[in-house]
C-alpha atoms as a PDB file:
ATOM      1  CA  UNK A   1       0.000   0.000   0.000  1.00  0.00           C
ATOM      2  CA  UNK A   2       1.177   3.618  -1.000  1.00  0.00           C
ATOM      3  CA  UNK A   3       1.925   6.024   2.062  1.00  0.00           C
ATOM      4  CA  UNK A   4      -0.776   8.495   2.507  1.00  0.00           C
ATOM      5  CA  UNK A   5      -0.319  11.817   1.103  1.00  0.00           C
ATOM      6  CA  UNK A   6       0.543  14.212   3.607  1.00  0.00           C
ATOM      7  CA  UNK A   7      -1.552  18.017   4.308  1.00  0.00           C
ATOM      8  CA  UNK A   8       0.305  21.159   5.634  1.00  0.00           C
ATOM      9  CA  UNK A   9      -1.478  23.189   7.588  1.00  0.00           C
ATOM     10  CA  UNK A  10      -2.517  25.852   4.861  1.00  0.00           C
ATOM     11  CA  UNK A  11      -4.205  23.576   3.488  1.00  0.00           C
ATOM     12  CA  UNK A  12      -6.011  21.457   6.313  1.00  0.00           C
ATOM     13  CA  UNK A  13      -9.081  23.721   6.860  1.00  0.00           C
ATOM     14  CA  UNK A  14     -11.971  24.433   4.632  1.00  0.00           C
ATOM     15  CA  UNK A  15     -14.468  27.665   5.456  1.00  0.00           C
ATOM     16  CA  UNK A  16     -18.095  27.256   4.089  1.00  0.00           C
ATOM     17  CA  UNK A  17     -20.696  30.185   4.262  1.00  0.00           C
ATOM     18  CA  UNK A  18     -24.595  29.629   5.407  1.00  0.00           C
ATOM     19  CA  UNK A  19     -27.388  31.543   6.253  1.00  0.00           C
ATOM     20  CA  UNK A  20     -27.950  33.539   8.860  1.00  0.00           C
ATOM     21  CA  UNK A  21     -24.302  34.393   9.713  1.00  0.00           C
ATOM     22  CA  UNK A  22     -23.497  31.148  10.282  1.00  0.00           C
ATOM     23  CA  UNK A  23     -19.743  29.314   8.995  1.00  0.00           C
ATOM     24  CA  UNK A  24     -19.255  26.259   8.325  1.00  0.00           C
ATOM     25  CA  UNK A  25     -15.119  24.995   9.574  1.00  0.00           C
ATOM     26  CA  UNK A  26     -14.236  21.431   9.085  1.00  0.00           C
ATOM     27  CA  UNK A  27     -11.117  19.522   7.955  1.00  0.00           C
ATOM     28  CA  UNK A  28     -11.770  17.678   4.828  1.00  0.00           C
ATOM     29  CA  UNK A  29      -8.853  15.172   4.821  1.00  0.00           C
ATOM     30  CA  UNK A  30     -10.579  13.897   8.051  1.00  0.00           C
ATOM     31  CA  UNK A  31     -13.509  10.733   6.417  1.00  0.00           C
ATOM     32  CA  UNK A  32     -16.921  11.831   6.955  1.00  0.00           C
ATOM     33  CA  UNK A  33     -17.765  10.075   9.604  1.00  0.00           C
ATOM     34  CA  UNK A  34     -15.100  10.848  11.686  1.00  0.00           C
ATOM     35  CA  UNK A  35     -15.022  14.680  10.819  1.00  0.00           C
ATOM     36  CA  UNK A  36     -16.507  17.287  12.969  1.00  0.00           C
ATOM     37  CA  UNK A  37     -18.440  20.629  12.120  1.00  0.00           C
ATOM     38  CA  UNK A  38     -16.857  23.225  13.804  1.00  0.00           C
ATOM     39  CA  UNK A  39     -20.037  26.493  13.417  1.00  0.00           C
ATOM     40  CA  UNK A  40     -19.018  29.779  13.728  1.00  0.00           C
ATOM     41  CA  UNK A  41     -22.009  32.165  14.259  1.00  0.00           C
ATOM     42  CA  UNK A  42     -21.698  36.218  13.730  1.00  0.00           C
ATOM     43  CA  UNK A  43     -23.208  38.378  16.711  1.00  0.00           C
ATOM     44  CA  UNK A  44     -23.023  42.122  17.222  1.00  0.00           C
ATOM     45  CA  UNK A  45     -21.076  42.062  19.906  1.00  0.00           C
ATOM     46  CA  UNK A  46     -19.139  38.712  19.774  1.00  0.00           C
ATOM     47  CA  UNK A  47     -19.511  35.499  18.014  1.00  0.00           C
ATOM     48  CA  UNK A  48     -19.967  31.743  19.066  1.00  0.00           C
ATOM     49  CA  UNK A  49     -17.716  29.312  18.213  1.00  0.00           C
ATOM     50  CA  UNK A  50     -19.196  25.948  18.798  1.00  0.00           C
ATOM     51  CA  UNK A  51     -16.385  23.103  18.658  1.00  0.00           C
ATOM     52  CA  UNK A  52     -12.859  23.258  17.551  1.00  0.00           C
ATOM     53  CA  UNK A  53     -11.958  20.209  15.767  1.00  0.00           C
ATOM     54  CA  UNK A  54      -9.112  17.899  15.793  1.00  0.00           C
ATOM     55  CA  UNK A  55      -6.302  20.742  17.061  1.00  0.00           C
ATOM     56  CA  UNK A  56      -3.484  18.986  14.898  1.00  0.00           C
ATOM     57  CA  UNK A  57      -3.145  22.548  13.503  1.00  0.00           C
ATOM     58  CA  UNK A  58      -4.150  25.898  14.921  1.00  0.00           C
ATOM     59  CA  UNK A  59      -7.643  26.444  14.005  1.00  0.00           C
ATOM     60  CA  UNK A  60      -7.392  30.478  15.265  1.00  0.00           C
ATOM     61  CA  UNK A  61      -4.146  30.841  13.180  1.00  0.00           C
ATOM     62  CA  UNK A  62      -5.589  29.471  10.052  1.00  0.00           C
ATOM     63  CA  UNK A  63      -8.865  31.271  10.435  1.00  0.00           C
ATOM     64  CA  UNK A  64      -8.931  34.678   9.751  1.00  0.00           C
ATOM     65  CA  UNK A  65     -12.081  35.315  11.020  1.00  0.00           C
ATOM     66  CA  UNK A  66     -11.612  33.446  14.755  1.00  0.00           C
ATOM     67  CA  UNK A  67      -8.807  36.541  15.454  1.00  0.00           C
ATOM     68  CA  UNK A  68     -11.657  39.384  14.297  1.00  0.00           C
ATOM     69  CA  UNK A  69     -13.537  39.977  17.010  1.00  0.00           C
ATOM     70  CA  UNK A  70     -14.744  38.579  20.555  1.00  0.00           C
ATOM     71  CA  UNK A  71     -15.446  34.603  20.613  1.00  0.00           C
ATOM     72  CA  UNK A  72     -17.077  32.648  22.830  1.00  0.00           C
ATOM     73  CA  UNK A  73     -15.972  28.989  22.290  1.00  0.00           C
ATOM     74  CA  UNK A  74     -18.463  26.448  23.456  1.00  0.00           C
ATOM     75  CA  UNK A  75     -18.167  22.604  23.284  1.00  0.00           C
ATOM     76  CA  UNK A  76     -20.589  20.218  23.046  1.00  0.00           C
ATOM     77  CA  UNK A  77     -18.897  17.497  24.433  1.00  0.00           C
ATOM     78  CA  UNK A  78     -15.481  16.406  24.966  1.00  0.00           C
ATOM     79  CA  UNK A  79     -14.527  14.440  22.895  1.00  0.00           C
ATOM     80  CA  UNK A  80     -11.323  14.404  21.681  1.00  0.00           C
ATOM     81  CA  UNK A  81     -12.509  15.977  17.527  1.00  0.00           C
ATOM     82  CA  UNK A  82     -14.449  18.239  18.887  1.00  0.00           C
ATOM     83  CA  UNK A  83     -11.853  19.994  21.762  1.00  0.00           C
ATOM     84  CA  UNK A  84      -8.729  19.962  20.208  1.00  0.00           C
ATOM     85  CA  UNK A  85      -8.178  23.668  19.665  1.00  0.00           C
ATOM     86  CA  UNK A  86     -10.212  24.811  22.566  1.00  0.00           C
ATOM     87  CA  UNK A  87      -7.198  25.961  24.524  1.00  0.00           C
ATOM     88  CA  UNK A  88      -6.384  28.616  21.721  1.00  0.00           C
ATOM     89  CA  UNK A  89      -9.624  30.676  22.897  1.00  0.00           C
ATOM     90  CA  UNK A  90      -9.891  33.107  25.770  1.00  0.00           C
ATOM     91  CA  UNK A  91     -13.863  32.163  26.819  1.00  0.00           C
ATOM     92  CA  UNK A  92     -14.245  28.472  27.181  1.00  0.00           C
ATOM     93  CA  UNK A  93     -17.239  27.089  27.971  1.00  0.00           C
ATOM     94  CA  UNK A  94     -18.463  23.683  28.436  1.00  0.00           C
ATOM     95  CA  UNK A  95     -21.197  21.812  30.684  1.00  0.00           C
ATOM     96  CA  UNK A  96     -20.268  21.123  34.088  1.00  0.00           C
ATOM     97  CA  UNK A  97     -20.547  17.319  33.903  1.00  0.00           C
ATOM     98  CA  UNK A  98     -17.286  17.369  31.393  1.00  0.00           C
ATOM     99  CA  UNK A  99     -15.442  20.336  32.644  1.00  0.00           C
ATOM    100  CA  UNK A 100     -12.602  18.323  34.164  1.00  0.00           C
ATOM    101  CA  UNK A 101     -12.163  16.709  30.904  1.00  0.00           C
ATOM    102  CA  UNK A 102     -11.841  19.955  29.062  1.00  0.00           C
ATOM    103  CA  UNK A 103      -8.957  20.551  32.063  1.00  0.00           C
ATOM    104  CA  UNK A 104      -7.370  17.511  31.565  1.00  0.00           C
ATOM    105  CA  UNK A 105      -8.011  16.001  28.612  1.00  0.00           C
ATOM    106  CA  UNK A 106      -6.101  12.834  28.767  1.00  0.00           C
ATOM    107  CA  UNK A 107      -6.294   9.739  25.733  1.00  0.00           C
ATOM    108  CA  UNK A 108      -8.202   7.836  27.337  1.00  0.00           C
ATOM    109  CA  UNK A 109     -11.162  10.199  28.666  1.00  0.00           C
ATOM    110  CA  UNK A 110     -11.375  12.426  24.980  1.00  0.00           C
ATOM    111  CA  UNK A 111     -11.510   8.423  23.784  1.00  0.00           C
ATOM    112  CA  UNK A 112      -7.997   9.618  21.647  1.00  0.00           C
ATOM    113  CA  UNK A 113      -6.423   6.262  22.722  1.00  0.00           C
ATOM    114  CA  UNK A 114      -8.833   4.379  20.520  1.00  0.00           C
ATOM    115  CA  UNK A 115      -9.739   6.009  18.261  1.00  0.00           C
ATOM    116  CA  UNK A 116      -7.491   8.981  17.137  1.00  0.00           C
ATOM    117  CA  UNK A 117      -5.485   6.679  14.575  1.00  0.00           C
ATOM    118  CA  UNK A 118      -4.459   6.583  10.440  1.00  0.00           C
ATOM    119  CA  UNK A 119      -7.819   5.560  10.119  1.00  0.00           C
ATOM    120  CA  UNK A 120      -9.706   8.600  10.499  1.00  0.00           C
ATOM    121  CA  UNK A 121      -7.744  10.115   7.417  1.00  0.00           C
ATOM    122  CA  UNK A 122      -8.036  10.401   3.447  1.00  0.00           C
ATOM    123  CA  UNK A 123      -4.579  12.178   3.550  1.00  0.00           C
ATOM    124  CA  UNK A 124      -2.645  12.931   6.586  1.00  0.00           C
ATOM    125  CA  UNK A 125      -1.465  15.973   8.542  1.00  0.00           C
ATOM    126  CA  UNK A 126       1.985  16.891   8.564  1.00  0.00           C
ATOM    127  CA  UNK A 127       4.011  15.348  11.350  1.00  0.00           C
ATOM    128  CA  UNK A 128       1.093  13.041  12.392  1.00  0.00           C
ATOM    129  CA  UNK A 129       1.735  10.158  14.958  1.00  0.00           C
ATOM    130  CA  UNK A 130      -1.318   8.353  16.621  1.00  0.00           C
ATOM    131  CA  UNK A 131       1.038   7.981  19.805  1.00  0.00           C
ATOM    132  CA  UNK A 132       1.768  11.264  20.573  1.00  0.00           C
ATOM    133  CA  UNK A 133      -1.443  13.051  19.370  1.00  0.00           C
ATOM    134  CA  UNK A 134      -2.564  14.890  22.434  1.00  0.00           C
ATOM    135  CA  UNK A 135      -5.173  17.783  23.342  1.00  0.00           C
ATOM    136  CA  UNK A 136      -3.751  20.708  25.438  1.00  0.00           C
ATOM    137  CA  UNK A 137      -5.387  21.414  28.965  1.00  0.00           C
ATOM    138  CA  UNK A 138      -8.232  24.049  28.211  1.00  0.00           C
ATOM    139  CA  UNK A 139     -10.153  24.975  31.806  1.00  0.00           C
ATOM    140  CA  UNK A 140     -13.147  26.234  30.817  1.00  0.00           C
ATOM    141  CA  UNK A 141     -13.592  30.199  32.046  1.00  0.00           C
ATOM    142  CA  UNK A 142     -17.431  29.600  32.981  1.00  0.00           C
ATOM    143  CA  UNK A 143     -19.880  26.114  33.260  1.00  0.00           C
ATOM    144  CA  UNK A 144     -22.805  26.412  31.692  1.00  0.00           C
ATOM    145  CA  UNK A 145     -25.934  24.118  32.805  1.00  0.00           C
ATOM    146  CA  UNK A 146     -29.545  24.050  31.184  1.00  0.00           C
ATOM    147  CA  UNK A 147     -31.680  27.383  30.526  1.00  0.00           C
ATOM    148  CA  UNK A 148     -28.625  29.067  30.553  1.00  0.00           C
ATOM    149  CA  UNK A 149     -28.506  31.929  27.789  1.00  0.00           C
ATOM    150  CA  UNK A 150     -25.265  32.918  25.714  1.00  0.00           C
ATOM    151  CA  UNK A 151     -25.961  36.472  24.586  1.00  0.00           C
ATOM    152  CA  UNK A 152     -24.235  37.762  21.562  1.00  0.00           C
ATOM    153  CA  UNK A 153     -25.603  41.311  21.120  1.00  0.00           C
ATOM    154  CA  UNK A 154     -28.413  40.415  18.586  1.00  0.00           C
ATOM    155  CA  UNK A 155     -28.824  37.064  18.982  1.00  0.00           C
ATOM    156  CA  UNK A 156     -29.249  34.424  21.581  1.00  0.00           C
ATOM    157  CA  UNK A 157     -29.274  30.696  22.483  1.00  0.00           C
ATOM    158  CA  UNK A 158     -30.487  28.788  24.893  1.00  0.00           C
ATOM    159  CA  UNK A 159     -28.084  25.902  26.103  1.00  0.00           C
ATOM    160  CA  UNK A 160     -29.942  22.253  26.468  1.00  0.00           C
ATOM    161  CA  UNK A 161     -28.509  20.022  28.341  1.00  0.00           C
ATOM    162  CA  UNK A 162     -28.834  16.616  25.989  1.00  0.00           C
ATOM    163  CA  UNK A 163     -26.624  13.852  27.783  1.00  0.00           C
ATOM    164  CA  UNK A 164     -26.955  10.581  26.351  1.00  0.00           C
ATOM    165  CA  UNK A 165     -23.669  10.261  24.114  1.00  0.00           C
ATOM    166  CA  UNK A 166     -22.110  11.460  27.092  1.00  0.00           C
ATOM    167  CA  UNK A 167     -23.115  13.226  30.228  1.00  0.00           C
ATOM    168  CA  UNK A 168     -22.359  16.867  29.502  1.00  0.00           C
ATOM    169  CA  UNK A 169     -23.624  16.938  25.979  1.00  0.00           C
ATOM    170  CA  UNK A 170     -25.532  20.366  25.083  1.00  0.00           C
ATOM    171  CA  UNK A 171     -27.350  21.495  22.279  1.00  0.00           C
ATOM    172  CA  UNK A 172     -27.944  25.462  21.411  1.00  0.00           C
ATOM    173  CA  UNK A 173     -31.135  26.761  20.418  1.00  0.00           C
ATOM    174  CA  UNK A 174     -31.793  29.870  18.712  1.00  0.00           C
ATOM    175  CA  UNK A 175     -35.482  30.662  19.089  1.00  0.00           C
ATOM    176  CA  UNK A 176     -35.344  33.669  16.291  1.00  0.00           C
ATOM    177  CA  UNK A 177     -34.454  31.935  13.508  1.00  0.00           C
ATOM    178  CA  UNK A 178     -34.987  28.026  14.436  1.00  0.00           C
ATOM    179  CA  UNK A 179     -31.751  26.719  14.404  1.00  0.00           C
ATOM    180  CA  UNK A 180     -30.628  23.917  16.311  1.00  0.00           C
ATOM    181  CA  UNK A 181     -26.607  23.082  17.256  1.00  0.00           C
ATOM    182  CA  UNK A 182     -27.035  19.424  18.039  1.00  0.00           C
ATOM    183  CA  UNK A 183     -23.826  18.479  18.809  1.00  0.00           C
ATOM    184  CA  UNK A 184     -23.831  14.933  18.551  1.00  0.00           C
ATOM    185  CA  UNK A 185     -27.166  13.950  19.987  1.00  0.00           C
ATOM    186  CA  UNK A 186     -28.473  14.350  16.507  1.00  0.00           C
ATOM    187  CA  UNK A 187     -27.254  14.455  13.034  1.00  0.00           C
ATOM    188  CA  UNK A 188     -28.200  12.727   9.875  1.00  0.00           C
ATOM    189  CA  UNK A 189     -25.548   9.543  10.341  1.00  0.00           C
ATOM    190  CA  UNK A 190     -25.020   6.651  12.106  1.00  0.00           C
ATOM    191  CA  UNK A 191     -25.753   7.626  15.508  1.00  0.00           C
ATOM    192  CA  UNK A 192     -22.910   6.506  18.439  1.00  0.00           C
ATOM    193  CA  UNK A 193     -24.804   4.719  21.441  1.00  0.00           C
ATOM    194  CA  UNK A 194     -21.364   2.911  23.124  1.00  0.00           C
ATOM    195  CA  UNK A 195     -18.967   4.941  24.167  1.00  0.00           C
ATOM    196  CA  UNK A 196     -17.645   4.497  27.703  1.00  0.00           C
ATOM    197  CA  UNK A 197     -19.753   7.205  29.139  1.00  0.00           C
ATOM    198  CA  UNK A 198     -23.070   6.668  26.526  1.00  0.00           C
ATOM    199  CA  UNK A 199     -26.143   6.098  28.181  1.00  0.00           C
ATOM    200  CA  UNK A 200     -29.284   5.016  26.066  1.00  0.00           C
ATOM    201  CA  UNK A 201     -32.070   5.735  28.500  1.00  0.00           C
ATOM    202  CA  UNK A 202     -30.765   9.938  28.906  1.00  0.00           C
ATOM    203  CA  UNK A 203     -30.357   9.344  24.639  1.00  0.00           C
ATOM    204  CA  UNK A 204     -33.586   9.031  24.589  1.00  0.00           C
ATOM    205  CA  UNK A 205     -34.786  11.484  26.645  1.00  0.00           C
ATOM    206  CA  UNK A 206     -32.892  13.882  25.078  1.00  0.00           C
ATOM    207  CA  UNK A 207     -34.061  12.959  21.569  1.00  0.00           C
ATOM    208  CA  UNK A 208     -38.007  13.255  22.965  1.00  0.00           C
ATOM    209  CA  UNK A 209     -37.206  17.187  24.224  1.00  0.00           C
ATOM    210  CA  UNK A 210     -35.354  18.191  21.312  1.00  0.00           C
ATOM    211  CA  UNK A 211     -38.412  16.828  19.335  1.00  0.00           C
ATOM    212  CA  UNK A 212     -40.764  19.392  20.672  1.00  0.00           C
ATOM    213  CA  UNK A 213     -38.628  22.054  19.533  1.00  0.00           C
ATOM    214  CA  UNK A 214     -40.360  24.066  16.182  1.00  0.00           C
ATOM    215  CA  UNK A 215     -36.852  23.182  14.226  1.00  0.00           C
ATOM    216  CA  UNK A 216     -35.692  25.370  11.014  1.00  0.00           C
ATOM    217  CA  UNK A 217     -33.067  23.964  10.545  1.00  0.00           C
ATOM    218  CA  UNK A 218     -30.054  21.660  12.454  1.00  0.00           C
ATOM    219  CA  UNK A 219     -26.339  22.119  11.954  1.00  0.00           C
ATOM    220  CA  UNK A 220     -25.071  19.119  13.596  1.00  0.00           C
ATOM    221  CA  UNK A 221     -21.219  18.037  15.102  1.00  0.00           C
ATOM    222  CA  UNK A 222     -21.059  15.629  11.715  1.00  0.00           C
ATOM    223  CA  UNK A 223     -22.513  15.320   8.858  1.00  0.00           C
ATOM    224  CA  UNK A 224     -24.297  17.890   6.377  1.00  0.00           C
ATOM    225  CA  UNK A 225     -27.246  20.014   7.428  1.00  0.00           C
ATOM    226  CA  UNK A 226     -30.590  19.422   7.192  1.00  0.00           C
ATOM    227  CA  UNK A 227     -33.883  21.106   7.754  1.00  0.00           C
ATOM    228  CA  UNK A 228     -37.502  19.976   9.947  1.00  0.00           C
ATOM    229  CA  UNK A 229     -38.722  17.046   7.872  1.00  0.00           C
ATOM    230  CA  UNK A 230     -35.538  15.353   8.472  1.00  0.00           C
ATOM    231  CA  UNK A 231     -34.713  16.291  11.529  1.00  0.00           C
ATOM    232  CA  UNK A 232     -38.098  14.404  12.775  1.00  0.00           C
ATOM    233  CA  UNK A 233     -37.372  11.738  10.295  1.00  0.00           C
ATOM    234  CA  UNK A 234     -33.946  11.325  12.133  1.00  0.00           C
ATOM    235  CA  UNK A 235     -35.440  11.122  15.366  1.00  0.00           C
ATOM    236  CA  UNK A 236     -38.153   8.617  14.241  1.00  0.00           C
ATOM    237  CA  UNK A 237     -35.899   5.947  12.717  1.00  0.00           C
ATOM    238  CA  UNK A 238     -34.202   6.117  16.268  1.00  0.00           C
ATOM    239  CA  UNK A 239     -36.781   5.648  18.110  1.00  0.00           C
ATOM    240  CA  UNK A 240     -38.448   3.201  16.354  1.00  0.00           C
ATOM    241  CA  UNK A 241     -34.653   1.258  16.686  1.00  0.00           C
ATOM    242  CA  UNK A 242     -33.661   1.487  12.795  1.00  0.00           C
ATOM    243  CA  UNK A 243     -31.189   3.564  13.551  1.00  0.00           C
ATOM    244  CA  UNK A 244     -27.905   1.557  14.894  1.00  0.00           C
ATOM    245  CA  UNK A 245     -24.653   2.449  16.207  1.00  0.00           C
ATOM    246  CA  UNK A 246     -22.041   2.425  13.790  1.00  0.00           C
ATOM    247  CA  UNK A 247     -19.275   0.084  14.031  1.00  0.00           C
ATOM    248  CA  UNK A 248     -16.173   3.228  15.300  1.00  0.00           C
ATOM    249  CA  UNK A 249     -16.640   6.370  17.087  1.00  0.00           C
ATOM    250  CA  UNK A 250     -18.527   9.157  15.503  1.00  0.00           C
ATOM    251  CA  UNK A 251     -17.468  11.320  18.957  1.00  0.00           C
END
């Protein structure tokens, strides 16, 4: 087999524009399924940075438009694609229930040790190596629990507390315009049930309350976008149990 091409950093990230002031940041070398959606949303007084990716390059270096103005940088759970540039970012926020994992963010907790590997790549980053891949220490700046409120100026989300694939998971909602940050409690792939902190019964609770919500549209942590009809589609399928856990991590 051929060595896998290798990716500087210049060109690791890809920047996609949306509606309603929201970016799109992912890595594209990452597969599909293993790549997270890192959303940027504009406010008038700051913006919301929901995830950070994989942090094998900087993602606020790379990104002109994470050094414009005042970011709040949330995550929706811990693990380790989602957190890995977190540190980079002066307001970190994350639910209580994983804020000692954002501190100390070791292989095994982020679920790096199993899963941050060759595997997860189409081409690799510069100076990979599965060994030594680790997330920096990020201490979140505030905790946020459910009903709390991040204000950016002009716009406004309410944080939902949706454990399930793990116990700190949060959603954002953004009443105005209907969009939904699902983090990984919903997107439109195989859905991850089994990792070491997963726990079906809160899934599913989670997946009822987010159901009631008048959706718009939901930019999940993988996968592309999609709008109400799927969303409840999505849900359905697992509920009714069609939907199964895919056979690796989807963190």
């Amino acid at each position: 087999m051929s060595p896998m091409q290798a990716i500087g950093a210049e060109n690791w990230y890809r920047v996609t524009c949306c509606s309603d002031n929201v970016t799109l940041i992912d890595e594209p070398h990452i597969k599909p399924f293993y790549r997270c959606n890192i959303w940027h949303l504009r406010g008038r007084d700051r913006d919301l940075l929901f995830d950070s990716g994989l942090g094998t390059f900087s993602l606020r270096r790379h990104i002109g438009l994470l050094r414009e103005r005042p970011i709040v940088c949330v995550a929706s759970h811990t693990h380790f694609d989602h957190i890995g540039s977190h540190h980079e970012f002066v307001d970190r926020r994350v639910h209580g229930a994983e804020a000692d994992i954002l501190a100390r963010p070791d292989r095994d907790r982020t679920l790096a040790a199993k899963y941050a590997d060759e595997q997860m790549f189409n081409c690799l980053p510069e100076g990979w190596n599965s060994a030594t891949y680790n997330i920096p220490p990020a201490p979140a700046t505030a905790l946020l629990k459910d009903g709390d409120v991040l204000d950016l100026g002009d716009r406004a989300f309410d944080v939902i507390h949706t454990p399930g694939h793990s116990p700190g998971g949060i959603a954002l909602w953004e009443k105005k315009t209907g969009i939904l940050l699902s983090g990984d409690i919903v997107y439109d792939g195989p859905l991850i049930l089994d990792a070491y902190h997963s726990d079906i019964r809160d899934y599913d609770a989670s997946m009822e309350r987010l159901d009631r919500l008048p959706v718009n549209v939901v930019h999940g942590g993988h996968f592309p976008s999609f709008g109400r009809e799927r969303f409840k589609a999505v849900i359905q399928e697992y509920r009714e149990g069609r939907r199964k856990a895919g056979c690796h991590l989807a963190s």
